[in-house]
N, C-alpha and C. Protein backbone atom coordinates (compact mmCIF):
# COMPACT_ATOMS: atom_id res chain seq x y z
N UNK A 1 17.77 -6.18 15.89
CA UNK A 1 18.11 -5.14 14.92
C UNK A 1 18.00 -5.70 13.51
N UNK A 2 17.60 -5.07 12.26
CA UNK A 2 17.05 -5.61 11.18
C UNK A 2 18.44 -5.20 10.58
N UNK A 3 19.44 -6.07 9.80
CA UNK A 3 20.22 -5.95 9.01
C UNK A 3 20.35 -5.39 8.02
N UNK A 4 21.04 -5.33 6.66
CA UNK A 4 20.93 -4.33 5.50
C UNK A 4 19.81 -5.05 4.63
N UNK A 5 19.51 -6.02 4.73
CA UNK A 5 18.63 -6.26 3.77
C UNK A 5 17.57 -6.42 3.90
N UNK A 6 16.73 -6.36 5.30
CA UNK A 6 15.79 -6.16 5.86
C UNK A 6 14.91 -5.08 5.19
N UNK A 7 13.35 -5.30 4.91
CA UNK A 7 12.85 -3.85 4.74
C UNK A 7 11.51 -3.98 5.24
N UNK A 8 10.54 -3.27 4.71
CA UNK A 8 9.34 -3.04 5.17
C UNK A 8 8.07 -4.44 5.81
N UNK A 9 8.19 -4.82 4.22
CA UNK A 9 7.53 -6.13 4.61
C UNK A 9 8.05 -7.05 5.20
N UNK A 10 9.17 -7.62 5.19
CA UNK A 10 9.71 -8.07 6.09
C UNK A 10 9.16 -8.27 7.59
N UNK A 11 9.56 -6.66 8.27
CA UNK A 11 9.38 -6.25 9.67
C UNK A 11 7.92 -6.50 9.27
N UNK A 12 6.47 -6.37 8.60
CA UNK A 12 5.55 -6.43 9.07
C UNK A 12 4.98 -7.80 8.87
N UNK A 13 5.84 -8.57 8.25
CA UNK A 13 5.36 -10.32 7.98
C UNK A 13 5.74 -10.75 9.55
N UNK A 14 7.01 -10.25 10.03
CA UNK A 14 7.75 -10.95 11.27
C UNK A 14 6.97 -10.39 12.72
N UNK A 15 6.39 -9.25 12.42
CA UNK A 15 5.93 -8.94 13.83
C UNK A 15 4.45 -9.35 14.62
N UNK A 16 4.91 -9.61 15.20
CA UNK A 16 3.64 -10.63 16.16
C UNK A 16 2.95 -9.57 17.43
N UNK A 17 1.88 -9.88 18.32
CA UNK A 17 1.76 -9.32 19.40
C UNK A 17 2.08 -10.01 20.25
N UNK A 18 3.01 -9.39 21.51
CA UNK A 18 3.45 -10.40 22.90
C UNK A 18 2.54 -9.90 23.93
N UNK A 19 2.88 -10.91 24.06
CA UNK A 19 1.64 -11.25 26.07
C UNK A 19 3.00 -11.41 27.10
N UNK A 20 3.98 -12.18 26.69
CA UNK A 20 4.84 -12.62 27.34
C UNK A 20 6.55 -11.97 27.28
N UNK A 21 6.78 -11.56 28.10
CA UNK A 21 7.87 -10.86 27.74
C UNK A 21 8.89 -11.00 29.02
N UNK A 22 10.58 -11.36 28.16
CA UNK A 22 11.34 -11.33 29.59
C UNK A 22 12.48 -10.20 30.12
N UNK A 23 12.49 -10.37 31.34
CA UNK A 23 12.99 -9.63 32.33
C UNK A 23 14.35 -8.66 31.82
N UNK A 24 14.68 -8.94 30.54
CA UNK A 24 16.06 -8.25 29.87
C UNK A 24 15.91 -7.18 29.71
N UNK A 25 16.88 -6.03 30.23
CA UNK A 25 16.78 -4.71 29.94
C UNK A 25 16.69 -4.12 28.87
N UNK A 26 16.49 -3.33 28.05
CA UNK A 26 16.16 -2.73 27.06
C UNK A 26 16.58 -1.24 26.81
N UNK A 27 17.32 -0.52 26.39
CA UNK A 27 18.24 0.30 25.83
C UNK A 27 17.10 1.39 25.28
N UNK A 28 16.96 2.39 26.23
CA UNK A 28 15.60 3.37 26.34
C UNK A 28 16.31 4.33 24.17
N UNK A 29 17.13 4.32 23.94
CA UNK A 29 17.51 4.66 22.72
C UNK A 29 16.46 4.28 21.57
N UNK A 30 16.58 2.91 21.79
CA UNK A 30 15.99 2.52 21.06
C UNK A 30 14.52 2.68 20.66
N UNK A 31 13.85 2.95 21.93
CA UNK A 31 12.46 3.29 22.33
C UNK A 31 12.10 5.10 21.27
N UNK A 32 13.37 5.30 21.71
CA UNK A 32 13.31 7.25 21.28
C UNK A 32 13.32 7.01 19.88
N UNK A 33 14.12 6.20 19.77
CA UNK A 33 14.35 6.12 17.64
C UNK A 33 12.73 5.56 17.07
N UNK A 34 12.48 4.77 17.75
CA UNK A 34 10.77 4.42 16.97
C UNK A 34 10.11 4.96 17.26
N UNK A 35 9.94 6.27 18.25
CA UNK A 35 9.13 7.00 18.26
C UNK A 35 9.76 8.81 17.51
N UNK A 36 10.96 8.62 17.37
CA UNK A 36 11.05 10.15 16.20
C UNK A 36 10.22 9.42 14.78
N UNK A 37 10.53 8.14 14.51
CA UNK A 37 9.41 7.76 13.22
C UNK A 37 8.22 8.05 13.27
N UNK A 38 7.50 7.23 14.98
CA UNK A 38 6.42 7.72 14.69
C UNK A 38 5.66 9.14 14.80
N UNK A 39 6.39 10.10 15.06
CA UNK A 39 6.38 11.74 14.97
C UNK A 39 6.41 12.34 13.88
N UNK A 40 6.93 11.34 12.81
CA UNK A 40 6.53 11.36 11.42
C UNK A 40 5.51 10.94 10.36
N UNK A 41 4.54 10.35 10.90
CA UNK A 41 3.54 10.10 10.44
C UNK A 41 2.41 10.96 10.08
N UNK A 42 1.76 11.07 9.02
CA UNK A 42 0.95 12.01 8.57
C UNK A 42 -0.28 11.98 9.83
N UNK A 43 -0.90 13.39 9.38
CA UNK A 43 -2.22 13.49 10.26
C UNK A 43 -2.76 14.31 9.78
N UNK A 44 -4.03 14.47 10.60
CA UNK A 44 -5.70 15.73 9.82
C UNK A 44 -4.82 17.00 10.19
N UNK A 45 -4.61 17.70 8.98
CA UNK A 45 -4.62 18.61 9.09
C UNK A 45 -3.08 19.21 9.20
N UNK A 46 -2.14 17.95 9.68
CA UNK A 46 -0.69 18.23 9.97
C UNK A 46 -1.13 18.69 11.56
N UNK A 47 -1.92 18.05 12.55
CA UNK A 47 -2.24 18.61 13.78
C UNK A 47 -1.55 17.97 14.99
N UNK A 48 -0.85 16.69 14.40
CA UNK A 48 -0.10 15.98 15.24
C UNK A 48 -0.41 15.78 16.31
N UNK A 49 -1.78 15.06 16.78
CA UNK A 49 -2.37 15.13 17.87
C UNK A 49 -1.88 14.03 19.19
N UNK A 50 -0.83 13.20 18.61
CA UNK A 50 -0.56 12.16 19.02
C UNK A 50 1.07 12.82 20.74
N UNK A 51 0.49 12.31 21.46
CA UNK A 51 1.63 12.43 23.22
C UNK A 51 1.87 10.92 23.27
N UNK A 52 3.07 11.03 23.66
CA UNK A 52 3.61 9.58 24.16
C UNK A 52 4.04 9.82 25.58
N UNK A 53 3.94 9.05 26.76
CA UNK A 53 4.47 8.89 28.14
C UNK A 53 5.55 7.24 28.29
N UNK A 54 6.72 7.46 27.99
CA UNK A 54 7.20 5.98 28.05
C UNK A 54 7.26 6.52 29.99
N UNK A 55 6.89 4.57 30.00
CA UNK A 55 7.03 4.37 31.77
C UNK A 55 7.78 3.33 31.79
N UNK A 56 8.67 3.34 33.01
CA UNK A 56 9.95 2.45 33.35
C UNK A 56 9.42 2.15 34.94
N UNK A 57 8.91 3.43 36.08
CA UNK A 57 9.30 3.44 36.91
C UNK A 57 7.88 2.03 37.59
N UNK A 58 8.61 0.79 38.37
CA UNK A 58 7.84 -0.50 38.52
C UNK A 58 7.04 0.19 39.58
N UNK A 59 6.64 0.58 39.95
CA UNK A 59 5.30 1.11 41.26
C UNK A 59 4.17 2.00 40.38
N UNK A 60 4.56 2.76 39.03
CA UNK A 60 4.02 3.03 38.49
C UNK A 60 3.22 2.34 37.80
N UNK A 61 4.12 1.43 36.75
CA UNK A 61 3.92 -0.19 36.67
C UNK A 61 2.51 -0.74 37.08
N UNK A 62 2.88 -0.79 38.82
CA UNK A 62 1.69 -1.99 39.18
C UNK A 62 0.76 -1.50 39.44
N UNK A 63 0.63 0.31 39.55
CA UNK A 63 -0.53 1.10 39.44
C UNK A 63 -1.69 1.17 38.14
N UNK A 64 -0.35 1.05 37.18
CA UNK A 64 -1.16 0.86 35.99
C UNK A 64 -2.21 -0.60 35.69
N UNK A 65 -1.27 -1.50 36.22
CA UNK A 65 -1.84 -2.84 35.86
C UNK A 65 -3.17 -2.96 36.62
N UNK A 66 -3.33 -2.42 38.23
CA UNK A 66 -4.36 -2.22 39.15
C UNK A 66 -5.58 -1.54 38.38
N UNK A 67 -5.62 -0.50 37.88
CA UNK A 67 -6.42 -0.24 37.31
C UNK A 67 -7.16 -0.63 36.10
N UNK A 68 -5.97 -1.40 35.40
CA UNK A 68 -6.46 -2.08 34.01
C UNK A 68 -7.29 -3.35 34.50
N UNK A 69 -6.72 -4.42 35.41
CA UNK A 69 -7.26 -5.18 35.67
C UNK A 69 -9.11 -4.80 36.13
N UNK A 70 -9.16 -3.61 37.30
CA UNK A 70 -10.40 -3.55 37.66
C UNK A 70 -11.00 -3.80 36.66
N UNK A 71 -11.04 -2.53 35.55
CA UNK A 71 -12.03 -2.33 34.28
C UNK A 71 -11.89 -3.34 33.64
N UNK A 72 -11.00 -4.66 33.55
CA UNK A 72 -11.10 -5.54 32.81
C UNK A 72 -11.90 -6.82 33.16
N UNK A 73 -11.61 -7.19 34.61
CA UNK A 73 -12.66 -7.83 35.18
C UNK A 73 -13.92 -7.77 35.21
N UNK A 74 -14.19 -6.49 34.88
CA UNK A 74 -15.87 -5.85 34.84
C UNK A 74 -16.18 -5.95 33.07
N UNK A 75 -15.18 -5.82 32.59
CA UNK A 75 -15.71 -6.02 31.07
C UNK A 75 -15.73 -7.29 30.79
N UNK A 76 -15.23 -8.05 31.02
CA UNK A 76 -15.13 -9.70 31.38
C UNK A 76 -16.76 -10.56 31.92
N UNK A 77 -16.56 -10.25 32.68
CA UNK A 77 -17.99 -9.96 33.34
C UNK A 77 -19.52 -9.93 32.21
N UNK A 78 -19.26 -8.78 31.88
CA UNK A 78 -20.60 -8.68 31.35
C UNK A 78 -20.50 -9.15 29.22
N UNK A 79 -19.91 -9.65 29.28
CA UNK A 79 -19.66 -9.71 27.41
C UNK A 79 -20.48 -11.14 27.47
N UNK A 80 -20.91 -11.42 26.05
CA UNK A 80 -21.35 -12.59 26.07
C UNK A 80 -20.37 -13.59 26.14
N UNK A 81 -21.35 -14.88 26.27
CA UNK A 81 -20.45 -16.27 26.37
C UNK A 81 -19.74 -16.46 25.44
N UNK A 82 -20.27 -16.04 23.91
CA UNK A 82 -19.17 -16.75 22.91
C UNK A 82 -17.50 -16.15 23.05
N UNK A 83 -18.08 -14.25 23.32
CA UNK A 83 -16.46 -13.86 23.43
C UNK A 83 -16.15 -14.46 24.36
N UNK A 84 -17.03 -14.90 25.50
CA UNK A 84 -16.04 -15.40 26.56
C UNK A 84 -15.10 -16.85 26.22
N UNK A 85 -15.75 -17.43 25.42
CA UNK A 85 -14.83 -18.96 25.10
C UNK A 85 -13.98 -18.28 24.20
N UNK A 86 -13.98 -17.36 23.53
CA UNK A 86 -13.44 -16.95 21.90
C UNK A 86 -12.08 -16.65 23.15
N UNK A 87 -12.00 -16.02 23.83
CA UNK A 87 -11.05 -14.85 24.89
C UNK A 87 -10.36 -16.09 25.50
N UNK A 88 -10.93 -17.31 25.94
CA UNK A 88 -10.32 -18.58 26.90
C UNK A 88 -9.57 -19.25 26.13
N UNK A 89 -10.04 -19.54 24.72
CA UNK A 89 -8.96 -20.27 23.71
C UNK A 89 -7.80 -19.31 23.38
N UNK A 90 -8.27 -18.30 23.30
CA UNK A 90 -6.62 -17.53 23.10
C UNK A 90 -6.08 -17.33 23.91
N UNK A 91 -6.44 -17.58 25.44
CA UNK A 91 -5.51 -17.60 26.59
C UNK A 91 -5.94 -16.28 27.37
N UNK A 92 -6.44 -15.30 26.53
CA UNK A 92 -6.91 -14.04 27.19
C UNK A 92 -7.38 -14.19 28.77
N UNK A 93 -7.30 -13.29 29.94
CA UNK A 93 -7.88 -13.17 30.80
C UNK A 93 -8.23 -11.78 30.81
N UNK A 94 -8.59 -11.43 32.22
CA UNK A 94 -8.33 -10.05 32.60
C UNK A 94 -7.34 -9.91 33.65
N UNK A 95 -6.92 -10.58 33.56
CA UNK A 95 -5.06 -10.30 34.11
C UNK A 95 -4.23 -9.97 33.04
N UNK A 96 -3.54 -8.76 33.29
CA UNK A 96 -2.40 -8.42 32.36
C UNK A 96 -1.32 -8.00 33.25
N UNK A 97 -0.82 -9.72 33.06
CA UNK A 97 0.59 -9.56 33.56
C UNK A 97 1.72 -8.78 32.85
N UNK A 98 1.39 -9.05 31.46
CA UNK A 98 2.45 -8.40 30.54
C UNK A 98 2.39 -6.53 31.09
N UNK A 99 1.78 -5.91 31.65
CA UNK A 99 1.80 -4.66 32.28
C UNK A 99 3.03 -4.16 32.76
N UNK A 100 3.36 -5.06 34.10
CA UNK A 100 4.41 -5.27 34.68
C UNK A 100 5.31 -6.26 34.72
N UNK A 101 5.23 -7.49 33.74
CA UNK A 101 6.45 -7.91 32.89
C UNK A 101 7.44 -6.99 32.02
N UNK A 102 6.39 -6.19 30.91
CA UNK A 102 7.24 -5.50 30.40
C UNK A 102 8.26 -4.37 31.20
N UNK A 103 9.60 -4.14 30.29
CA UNK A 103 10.09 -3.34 30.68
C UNK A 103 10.05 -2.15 30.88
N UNK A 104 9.37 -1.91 29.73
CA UNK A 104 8.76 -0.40 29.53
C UNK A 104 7.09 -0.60 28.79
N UNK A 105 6.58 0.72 29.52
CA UNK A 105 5.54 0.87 28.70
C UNK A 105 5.22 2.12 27.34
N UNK A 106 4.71 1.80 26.85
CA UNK A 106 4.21 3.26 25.98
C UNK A 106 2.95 3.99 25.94
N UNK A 107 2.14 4.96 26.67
CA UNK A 107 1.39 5.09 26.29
C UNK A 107 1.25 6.13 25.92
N UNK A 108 0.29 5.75 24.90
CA UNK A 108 -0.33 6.78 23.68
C UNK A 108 -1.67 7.32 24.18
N UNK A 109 -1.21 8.97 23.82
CA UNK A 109 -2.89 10.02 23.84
C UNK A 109 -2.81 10.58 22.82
N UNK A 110 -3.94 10.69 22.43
CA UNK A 110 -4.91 11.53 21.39
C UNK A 110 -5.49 13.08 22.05
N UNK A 111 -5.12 13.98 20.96
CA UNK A 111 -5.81 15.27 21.38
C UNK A 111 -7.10 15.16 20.94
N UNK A 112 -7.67 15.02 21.52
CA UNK A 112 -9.49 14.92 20.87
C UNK A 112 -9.79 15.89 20.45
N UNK A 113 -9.44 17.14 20.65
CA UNK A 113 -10.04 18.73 19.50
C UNK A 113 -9.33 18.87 18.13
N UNK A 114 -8.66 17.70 18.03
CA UNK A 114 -8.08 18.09 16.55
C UNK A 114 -8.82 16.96 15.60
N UNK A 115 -9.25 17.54 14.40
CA UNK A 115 -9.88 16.99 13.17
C UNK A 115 -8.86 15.87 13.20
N UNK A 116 -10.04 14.60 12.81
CA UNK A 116 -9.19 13.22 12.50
C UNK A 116 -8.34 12.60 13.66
N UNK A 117 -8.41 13.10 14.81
CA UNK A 117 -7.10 12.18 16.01
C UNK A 117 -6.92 11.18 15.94
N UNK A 118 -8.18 10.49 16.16
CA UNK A 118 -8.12 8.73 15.95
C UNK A 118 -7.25 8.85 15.03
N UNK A 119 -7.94 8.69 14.25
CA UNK A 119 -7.38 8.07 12.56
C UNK A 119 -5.64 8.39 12.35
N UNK A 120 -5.44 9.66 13.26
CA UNK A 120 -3.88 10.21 12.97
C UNK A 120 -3.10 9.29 14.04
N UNK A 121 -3.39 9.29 15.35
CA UNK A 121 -3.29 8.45 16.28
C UNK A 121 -2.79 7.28 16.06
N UNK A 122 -3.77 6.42 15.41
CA UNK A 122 -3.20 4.95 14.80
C UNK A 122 -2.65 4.96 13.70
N UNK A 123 -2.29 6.01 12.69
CA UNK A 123 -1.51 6.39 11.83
C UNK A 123 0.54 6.28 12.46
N UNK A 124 -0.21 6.40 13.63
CA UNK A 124 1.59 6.97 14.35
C UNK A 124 2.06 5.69 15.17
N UNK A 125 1.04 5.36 16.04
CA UNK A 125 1.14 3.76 15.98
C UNK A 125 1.37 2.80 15.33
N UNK A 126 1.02 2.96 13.85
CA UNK A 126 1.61 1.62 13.05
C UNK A 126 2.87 2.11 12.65
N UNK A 127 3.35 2.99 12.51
CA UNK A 127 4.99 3.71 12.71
C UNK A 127 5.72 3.27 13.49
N UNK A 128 5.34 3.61 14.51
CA UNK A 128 5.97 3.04 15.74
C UNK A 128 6.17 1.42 15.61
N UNK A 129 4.88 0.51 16.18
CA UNK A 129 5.07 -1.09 15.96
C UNK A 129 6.81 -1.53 15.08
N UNK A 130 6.04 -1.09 13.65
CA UNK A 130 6.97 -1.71 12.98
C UNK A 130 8.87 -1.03 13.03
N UNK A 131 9.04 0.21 13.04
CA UNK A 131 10.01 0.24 14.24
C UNK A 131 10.54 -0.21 14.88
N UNK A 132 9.54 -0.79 16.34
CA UNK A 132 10.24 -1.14 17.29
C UNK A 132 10.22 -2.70 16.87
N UNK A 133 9.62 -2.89 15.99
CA UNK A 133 10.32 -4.45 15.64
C UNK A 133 11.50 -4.48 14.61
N UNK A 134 11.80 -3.65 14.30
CA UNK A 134 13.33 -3.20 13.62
C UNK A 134 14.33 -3.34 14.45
N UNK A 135 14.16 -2.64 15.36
CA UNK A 135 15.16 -2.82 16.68
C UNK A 135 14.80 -3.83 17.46
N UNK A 136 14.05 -4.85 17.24
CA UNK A 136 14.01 -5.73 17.98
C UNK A 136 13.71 -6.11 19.37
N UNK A 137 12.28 -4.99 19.32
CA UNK A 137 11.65 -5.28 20.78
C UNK A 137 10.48 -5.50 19.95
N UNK A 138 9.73 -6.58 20.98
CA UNK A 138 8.45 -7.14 20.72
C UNK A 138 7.79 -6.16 21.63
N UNK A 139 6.32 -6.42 20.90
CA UNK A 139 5.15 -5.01 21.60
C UNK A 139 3.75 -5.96 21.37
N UNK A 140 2.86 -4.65 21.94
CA UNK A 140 1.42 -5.32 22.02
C UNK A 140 0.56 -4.09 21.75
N UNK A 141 -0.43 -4.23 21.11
CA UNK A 141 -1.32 -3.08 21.46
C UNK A 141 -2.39 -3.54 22.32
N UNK A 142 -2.36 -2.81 23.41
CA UNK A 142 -3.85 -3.46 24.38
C UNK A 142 -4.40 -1.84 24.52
N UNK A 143 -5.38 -2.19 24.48
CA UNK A 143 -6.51 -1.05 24.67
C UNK A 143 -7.69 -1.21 26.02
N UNK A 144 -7.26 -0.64 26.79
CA UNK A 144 -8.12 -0.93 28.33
C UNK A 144 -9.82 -0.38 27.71
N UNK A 145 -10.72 -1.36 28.31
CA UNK A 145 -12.22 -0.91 27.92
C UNK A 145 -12.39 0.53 28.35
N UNK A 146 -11.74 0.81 29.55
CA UNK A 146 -12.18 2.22 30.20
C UNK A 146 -10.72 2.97 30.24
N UNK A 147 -10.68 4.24 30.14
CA UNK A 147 -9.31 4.53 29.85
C UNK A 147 -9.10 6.21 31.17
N UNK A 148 -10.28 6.49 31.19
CA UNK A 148 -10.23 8.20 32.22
C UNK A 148 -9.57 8.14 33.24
N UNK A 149 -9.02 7.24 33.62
CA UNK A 149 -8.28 6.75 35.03
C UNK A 149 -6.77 7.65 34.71
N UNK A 150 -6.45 6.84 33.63
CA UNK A 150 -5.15 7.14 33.18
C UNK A 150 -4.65 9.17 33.08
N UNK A 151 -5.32 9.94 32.86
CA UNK A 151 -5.26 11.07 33.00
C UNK A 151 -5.32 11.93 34.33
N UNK A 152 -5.76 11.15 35.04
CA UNK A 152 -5.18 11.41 36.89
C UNK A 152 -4.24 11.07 37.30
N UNK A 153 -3.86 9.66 36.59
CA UNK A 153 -2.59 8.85 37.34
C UNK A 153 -1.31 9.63 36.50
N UNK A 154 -1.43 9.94 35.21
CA UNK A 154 -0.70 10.50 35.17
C UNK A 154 -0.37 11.84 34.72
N UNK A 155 -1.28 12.65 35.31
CA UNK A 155 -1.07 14.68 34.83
C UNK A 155 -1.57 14.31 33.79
N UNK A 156 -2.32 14.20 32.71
CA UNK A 156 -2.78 14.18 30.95
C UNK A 156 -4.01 15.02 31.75
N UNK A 157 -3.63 16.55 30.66
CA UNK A 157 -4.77 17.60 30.28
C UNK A 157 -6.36 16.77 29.88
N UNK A 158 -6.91 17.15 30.07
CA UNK A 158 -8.39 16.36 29.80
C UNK A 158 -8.52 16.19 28.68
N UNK A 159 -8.34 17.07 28.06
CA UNK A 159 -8.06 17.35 26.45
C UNK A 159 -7.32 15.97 25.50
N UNK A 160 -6.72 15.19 26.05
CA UNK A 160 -6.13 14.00 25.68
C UNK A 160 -6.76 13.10 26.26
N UNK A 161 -6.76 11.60 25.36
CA UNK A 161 -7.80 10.58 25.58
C UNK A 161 -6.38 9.30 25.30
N UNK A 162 -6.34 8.30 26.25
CA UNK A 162 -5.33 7.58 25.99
C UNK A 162 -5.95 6.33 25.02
N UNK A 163 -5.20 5.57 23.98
CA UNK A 163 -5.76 5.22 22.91
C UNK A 163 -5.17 3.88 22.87
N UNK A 164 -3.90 3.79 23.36
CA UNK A 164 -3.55 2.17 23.66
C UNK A 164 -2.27 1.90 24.63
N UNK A 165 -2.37 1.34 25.23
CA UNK A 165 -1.35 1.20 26.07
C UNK A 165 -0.27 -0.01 25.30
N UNK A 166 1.30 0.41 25.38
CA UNK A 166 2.10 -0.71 24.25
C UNK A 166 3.30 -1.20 25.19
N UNK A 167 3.54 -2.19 26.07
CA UNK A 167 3.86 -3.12 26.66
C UNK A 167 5.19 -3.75 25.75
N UNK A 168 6.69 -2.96 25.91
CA UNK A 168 7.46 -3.41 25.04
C UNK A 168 8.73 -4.13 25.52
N UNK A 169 9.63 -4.94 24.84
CA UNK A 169 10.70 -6.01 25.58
C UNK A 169 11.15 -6.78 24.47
N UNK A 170 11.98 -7.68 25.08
CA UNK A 170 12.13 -9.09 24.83
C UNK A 170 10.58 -10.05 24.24
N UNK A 171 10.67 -10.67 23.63
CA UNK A 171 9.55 -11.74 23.74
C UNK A 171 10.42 -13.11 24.04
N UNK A 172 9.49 -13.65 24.93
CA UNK A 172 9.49 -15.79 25.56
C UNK A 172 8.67 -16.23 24.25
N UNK A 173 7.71 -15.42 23.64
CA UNK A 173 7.10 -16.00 22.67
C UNK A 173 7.36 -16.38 21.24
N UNK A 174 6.96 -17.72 20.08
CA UNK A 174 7.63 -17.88 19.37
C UNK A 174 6.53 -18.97 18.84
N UNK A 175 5.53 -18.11 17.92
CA UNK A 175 4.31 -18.42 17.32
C UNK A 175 4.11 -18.20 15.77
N UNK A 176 3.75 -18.67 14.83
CA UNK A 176 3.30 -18.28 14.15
C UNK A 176 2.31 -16.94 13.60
N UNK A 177 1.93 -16.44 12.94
CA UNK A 177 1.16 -15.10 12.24
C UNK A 177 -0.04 -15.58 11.42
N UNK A 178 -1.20 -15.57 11.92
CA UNK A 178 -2.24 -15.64 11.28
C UNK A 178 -2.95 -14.30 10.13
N UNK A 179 -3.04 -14.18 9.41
CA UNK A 179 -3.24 -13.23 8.14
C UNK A 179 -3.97 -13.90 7.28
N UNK A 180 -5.32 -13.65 6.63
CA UNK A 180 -5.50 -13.39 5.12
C UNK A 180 -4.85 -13.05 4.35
N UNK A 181 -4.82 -13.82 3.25
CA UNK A 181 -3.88 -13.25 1.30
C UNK A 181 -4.68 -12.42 1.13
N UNK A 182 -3.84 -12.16 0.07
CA UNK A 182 -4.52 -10.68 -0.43
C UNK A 182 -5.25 -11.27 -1.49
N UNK A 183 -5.71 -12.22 -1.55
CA UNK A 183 -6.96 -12.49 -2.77
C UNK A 183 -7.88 -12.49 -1.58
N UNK A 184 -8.20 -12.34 0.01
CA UNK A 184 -9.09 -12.36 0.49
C UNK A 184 -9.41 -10.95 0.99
N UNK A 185 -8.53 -10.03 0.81
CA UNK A 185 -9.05 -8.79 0.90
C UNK A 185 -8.85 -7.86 0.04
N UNK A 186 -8.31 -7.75 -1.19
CA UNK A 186 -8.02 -7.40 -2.13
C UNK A 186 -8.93 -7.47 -3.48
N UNK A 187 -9.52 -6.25 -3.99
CA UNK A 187 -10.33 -6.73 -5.55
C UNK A 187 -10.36 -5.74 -5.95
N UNK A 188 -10.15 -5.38 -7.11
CA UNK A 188 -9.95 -4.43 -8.87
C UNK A 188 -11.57 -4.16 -8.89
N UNK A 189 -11.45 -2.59 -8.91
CA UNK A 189 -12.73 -2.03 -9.43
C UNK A 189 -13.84 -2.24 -8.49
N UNK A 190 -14.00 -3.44 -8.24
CA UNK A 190 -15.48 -3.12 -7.03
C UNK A 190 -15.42 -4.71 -6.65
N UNK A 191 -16.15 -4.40 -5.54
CA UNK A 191 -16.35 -5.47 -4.48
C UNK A 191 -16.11 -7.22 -5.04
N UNK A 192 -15.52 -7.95 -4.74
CA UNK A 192 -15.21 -9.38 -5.05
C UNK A 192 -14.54 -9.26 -6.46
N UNK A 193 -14.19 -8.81 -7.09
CA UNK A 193 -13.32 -8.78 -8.48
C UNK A 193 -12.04 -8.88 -8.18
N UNK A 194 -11.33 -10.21 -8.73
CA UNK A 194 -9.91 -10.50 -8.61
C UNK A 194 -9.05 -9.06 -8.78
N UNK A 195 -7.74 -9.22 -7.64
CA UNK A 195 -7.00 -7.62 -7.64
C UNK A 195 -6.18 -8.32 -9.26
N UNK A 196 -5.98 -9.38 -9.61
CA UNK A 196 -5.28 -9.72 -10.81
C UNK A 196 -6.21 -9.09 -12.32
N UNK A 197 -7.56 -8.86 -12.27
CA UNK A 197 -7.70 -8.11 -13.41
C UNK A 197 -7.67 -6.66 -13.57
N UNK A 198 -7.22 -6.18 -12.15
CA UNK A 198 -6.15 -4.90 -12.71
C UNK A 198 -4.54 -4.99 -12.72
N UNK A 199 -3.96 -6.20 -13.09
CA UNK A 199 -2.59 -6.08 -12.99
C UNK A 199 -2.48 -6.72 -15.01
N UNK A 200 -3.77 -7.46 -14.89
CA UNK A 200 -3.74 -8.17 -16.60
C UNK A 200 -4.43 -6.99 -17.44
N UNK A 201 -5.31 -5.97 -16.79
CA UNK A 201 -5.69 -5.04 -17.83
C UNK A 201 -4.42 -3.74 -17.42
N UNK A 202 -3.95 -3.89 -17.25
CA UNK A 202 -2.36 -2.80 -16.81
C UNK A 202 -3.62 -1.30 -16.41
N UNK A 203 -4.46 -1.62 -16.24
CA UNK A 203 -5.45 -0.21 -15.59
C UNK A 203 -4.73 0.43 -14.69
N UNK A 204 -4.41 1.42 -13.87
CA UNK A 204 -4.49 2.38 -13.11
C UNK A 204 -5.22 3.32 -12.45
N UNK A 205 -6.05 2.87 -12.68
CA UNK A 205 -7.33 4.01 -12.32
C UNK A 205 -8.20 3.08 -11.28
């Protein structure tokens, strides 16, 4: 839980993605409070295209993970070699244990007939994240290569497209945050121009 003096940047300097997560229960409250935020997030049109399914129940769980794994083994499979070493140094497989480690899952659908979903979609997602690292559950965004499975397994109208699956808990993990400064993505007026010669010409525009 983020104290009184906690604020924005903060929660988004501190939050990491977990792979690893332990067995401690988790207080479904808390889950509901970062997601009335993210129900607040703007979208195309005010169309709010964004469904959430939180899952608890573990048979559901290892249904989910069954299927992620297939499509992941097969995307595994065919990618080139470099992602494949790039994927081995970060530990990546196509096992996702964290599926059914976590306590709960979240997953997120998109209405695909509404102007902008994506874009509103991950609009409501970065709501959420930082949230649930307020309250102090660690999360992940994993995105399965193939996703149509998920709308059989669980009743989703066709009309919805699932957009990331979020794996939330406890974290075992306790890593550092890799980021660019903002002199490496940041520049005044046009491409490569220090963001400092619009803070020394007091410009606004």
């Amino acid at each position: 839980m983020c104290n009184i003096m906690c604020n924005i940047l903060d929660l988004a300097r501190r939050r990491i993605s977990v792979r690893s997560f332990l067995s401690t229960p988790i207080d479904l409250r808390d889950v509901l409070y970062a997601l009335d935020a993210a129900r607040n997030a703007p979208s195309g049109a005010n169309k709010q295209p964004w469904r959430f399914i939180i899952v608890t129940d573990n048979i559901l769980k290892k249904k989910i993970r069954m299927y992620c794994e297939e499509v992941e083994k097969e995307f595994h499979e065919r990618i080139p070699e470099w992602m494949k070493l790039w994927l081995r140094e970060k530990g990546i497989s196509w096992r996702k244990e964290f599926l059914t480690k976590a306590p709960a899952l979240i997953m997120v659908f998109g209405k695909t007939r509404e102007p902008y979903w994506v874009q509103s979609v991950w609009l409501a997602i970065g709501y959420l994240l930082l949230v649930l690292e307020e309250e102090g559950l660690a999360s992940l965004t994993y995105t399965p290569p193939k996703v149509k499975w998920a709308n059989e397994l669980l009743g989703v109208p066709e009309e919805y497209m699932l957009q990331t699956i979020i794996p939330l808990g406890k974290s075992k993990e306790t890593r550092a945050k890799e980021r660019l400064g903002l002199d490496s993505i940041v520049y005044c007026n046009k491409w490569g121009q220090k963001y400092d010669m619009c803070l020394n010409s007091g410009e606004n525009t």
